[in-house]
C-alpha atoms as a PDB file:
ATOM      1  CA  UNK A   1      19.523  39.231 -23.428  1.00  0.00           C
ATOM      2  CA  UNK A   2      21.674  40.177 -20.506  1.00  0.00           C
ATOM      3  CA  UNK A   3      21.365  38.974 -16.973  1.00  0.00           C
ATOM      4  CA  UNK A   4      19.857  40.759 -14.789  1.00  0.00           C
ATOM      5  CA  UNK A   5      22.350  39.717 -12.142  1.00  0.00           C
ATOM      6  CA  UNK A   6      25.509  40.644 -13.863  1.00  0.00           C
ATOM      7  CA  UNK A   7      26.898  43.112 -15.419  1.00  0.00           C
ATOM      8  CA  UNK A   8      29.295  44.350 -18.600  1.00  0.00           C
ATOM      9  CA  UNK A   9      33.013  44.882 -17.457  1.00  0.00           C
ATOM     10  CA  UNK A  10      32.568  48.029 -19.946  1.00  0.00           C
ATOM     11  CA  UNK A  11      29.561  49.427 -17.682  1.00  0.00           C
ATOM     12  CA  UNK A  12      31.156  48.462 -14.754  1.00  0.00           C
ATOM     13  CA  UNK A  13      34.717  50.630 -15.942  1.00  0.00           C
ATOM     14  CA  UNK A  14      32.640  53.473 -16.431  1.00  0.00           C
ATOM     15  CA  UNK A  15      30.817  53.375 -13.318  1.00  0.00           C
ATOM     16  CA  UNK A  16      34.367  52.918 -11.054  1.00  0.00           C
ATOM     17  CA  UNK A  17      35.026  56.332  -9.302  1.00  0.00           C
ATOM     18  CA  UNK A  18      31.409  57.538  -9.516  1.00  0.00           C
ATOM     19  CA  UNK A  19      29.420  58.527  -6.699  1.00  0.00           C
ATOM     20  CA  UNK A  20      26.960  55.680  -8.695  1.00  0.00           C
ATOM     21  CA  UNK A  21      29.558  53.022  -8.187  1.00  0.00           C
ATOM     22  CA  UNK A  22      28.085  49.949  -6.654  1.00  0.00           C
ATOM     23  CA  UNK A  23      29.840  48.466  -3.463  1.00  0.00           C
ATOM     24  CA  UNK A  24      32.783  46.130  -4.790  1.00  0.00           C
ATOM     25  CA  UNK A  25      33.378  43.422  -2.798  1.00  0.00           C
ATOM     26  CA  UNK A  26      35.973  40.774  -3.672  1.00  0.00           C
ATOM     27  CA  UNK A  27      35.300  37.461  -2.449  1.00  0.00           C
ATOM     28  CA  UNK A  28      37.782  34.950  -4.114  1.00  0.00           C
ATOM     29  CA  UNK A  29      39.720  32.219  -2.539  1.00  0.00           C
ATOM     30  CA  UNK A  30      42.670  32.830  -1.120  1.00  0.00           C
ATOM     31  CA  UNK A  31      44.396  30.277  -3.397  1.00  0.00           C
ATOM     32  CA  UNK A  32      42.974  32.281  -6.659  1.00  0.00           C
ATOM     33  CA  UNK A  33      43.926  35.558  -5.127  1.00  0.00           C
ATOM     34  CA  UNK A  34      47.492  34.217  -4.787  1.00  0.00           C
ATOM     35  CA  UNK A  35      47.614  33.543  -8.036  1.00  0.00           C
ATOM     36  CA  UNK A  36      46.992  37.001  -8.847  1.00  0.00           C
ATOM     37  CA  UNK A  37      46.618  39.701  -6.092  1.00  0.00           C
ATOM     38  CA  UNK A  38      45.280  42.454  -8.108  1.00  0.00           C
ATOM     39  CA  UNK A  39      41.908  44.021  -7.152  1.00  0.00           C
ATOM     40  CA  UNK A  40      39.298  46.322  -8.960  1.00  0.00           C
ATOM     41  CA  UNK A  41      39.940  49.525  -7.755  1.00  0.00           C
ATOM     42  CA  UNK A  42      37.726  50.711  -4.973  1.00  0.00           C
ATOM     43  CA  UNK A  43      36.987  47.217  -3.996  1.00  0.00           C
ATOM     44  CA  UNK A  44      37.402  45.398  -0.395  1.00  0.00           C
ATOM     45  CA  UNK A  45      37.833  41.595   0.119  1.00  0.00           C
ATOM     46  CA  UNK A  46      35.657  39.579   2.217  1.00  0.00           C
ATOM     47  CA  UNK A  47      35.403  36.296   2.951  1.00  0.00           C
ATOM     48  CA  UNK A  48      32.694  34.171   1.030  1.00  0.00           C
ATOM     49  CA  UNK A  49      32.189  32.182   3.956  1.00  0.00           C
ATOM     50  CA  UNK A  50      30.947  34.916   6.648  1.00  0.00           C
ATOM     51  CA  UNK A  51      28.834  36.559   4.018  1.00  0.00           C
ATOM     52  CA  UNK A  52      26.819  36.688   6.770  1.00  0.00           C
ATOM     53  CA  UNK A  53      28.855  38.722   9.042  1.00  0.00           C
ATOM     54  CA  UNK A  54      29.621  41.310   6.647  1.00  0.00           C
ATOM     55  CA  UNK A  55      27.050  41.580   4.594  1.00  0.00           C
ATOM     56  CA  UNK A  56      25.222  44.380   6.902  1.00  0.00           C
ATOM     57  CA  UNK A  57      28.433  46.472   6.720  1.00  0.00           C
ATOM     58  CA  UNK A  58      27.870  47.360   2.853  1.00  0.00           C
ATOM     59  CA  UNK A  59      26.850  51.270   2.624  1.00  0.00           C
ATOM     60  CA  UNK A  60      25.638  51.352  -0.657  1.00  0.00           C
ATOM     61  CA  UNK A  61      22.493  51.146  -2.078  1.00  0.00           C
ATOM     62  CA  UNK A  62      23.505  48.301  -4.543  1.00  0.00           C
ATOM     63  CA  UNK A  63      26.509  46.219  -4.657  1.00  0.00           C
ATOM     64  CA  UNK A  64      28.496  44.053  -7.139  1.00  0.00           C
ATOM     65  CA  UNK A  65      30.479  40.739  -5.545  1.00  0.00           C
ATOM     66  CA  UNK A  66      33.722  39.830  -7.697  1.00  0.00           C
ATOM     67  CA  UNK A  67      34.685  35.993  -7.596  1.00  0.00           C
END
């Protein structure tokens, strides 16, 4: 049985560009996002650290974090 706190790259592809799309919100190091810059489309980075400086920002009713 799935988690409820994650969630199927397949469900997540076919929720990208919907107006159901979750906040994305990439929040890797920057030493692994060196190694590979790319990011899911329609999703910021943030800092993991100041979580709590940013977190209030997010308008969207749910939200998926990408490490």
């Amino acid at each position: 049985m799935p988690s409820p706190t994650t969630i199927s790259i397949d469900k997540l592809a076919r929720l990208i560009g919907t107006p159901h799309c979750p906040a994305l919100i990439d929040v890797r190091t920057d030493e692994d996002f060196s190694a590979d810059a790319r990011l899911v489309p329609g999703s910021v980075r943030r800092s993991h650290r100041t979580v709590r400086d940013w977190a209030a920002t997010i308008n969207a009713p749910s939200a998926i974090v990408i490490c």
